[in-house]
Protein backbone atom coordinates (compact mmCIF):
# COMPACT_ATOMS: atom_id res chain seq x y z
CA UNK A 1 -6.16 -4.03 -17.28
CA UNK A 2 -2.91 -5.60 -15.99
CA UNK A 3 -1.69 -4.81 -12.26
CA UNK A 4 1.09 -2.57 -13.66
CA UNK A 5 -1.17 -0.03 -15.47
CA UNK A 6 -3.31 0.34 -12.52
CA UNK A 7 -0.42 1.17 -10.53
CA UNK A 8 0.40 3.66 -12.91
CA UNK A 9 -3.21 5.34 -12.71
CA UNK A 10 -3.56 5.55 -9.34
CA UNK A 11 0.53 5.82 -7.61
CA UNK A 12 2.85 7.29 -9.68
CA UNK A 13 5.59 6.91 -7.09
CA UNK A 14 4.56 3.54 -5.98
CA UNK A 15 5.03 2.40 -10.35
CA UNK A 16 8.18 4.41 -10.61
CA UNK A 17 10.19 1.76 -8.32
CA UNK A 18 8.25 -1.45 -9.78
CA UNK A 19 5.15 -2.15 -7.64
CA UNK A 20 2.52 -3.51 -8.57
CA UNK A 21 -1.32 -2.98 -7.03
CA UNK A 22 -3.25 -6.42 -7.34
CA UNK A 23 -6.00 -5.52 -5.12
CA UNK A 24 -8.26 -2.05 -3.57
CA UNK A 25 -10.70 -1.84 -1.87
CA UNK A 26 -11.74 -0.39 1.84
CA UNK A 27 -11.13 -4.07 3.20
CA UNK A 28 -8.45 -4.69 1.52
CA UNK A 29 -5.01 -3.42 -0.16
CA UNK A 30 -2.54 -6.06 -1.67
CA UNK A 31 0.89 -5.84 -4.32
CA UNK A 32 4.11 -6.96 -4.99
CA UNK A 33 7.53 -6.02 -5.88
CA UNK A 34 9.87 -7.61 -8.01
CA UNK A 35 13.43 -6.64 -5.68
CA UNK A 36 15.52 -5.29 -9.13
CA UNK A 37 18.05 -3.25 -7.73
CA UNK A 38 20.35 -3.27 -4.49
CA UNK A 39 17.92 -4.61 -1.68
CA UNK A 40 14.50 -3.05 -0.60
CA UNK A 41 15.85 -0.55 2.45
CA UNK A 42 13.83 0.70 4.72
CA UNK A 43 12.60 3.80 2.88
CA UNK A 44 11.08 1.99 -0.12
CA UNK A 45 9.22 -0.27 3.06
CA UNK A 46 8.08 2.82 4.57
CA UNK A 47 6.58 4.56 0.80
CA UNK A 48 4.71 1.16 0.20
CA UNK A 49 3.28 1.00 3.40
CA UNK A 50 2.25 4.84 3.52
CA UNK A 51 0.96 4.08 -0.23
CA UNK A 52 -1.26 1.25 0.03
CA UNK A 53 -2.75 2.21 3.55
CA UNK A 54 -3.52 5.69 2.69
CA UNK A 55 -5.01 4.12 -1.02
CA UNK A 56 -7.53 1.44 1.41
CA UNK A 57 -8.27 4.49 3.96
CA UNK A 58 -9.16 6.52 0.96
CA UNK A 59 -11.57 3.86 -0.43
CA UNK A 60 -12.71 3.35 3.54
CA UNK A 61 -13.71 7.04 3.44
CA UNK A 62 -16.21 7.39 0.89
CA UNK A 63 -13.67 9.31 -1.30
CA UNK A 64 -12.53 11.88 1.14
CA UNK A 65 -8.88 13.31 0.91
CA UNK A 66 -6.66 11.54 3.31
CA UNK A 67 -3.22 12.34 5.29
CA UNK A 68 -0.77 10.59 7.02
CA UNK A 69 -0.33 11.52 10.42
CA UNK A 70 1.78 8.70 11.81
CA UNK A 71 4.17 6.18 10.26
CA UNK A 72 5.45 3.55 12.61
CA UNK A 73 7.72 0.37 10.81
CA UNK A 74 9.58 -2.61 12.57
CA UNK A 75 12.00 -3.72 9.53
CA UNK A 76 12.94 -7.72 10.74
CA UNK A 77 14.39 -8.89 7.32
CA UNK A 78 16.29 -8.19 4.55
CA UNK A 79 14.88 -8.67 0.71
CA UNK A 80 17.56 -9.09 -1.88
CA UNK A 81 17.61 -8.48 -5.75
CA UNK A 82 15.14 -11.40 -7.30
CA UNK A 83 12.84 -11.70 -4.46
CA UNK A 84 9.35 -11.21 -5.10
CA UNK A 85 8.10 -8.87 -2.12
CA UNK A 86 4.44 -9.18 -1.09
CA UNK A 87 2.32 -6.70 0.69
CA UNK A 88 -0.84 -6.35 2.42
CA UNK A 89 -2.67 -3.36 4.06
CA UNK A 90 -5.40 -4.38 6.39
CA UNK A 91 -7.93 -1.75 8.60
CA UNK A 92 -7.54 -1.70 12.37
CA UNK A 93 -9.58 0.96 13.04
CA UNK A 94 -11.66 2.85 10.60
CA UNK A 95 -13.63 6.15 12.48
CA UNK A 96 -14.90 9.31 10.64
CA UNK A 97 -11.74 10.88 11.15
CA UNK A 98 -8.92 8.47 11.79
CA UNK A 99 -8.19 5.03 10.82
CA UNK A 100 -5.52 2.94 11.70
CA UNK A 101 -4.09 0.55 9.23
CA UNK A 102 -1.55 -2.59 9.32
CA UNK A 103 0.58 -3.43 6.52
CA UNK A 104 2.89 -6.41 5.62
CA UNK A 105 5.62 -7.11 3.53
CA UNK A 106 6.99 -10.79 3.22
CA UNK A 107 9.08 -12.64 1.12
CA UNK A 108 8.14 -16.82 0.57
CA UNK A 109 10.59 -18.33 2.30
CA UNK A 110 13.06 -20.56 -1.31
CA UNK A 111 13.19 -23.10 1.80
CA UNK A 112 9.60 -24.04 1.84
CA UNK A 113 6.79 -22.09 -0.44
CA UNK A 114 4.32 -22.47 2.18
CA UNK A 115 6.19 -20.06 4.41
CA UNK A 116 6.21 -16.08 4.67
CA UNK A 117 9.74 -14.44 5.73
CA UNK A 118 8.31 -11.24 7.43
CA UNK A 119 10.35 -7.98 6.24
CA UNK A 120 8.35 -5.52 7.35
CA UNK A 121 5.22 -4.19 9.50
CA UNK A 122 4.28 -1.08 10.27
CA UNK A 123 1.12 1.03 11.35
CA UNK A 124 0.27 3.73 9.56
CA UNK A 125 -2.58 6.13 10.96
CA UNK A 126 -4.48 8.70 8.66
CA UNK A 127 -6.69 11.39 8.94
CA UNK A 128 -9.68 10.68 6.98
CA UNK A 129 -12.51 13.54 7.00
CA UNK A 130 -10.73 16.27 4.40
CA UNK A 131 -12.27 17.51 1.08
CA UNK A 132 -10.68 16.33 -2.07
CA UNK A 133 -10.11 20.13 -4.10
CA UNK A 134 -11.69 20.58 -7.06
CA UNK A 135 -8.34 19.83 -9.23
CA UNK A 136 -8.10 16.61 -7.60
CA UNK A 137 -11.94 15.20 -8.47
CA UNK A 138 -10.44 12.73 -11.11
CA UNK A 139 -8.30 11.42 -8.60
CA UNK A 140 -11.40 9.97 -7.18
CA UNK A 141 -12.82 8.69 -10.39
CA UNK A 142 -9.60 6.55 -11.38
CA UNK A 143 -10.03 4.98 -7.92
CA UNK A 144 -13.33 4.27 -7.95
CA UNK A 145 -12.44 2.70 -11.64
CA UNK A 146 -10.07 -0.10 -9.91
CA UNK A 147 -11.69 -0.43 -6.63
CA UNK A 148 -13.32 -3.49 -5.10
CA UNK A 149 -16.36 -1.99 -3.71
């Protein structure tokens, strides 16, 4: 299944503005972004960052229901229509409760395609011990469908 449909499947929001999930599991969390319209502002940083941290921590937790508690973002470049955004969400921490992730947007640099342009970083830090409600069991189940275990 191609990167696009997964996104569908598992993020609505994150497949409504173009990004695409190449990689899940609780080590990992990777995508890109093709920029389409305007630039990629600070919001659209901050949803893809919450997104892909709270879909690793979720993995990370055995499949409990996870929420965000803390959002913190350092925006340090601009991404312009045509540029191909990567990101990467990466545990710091991962406890019973809490875990702490890092995430990274970047841009390759048209200069010299060995180098990442940083846009973004941010720490995101989740509460990770809740039960997923009943209506919310297939949530798990597409997951665990795409996951890297």
């Amino acid at each position: 299944m191609d990167s696009a449909s997964v996104t569908k499947s598992l993020d609505t929001p994150l497949h409504a503005i173009g990004f695409q999930i190449d990689e899940l599991s609780p080590h990992k969390v990777t995508g890109r972004l093709q920029v389409s319209e305007n630039r990629l502002y600070g919001g659209v940083s901050a949803l893809i960052s919450e997104a892909m941290a709270s879909a690793g921590a979720f993995a990370a937790s055995g499949w409990n229901r996870v929420a965000g508690v803390q959002l913190s973002i350092n925006h340090l470049k601009r991404a312009d229509v045509g540029d191909l955004v990567f990101a990467e969400a990466t545990p710091l921490h991962v406890g019973n409760t809490i875990q702490v992730w890092e995430v990274r947007l970047w841009k390759i640099d048209p200069r010299n395609s060995e180098s990442r342009l940083i846009i973004s970083t941010s720490r995101v830090t989740l509460i990770t011990n809740l039960p997923v409600p009943d209506n919310a069991k297939d949530v798990v189940q597409s997951f665990k469908k795409y996951a890297k275990l």
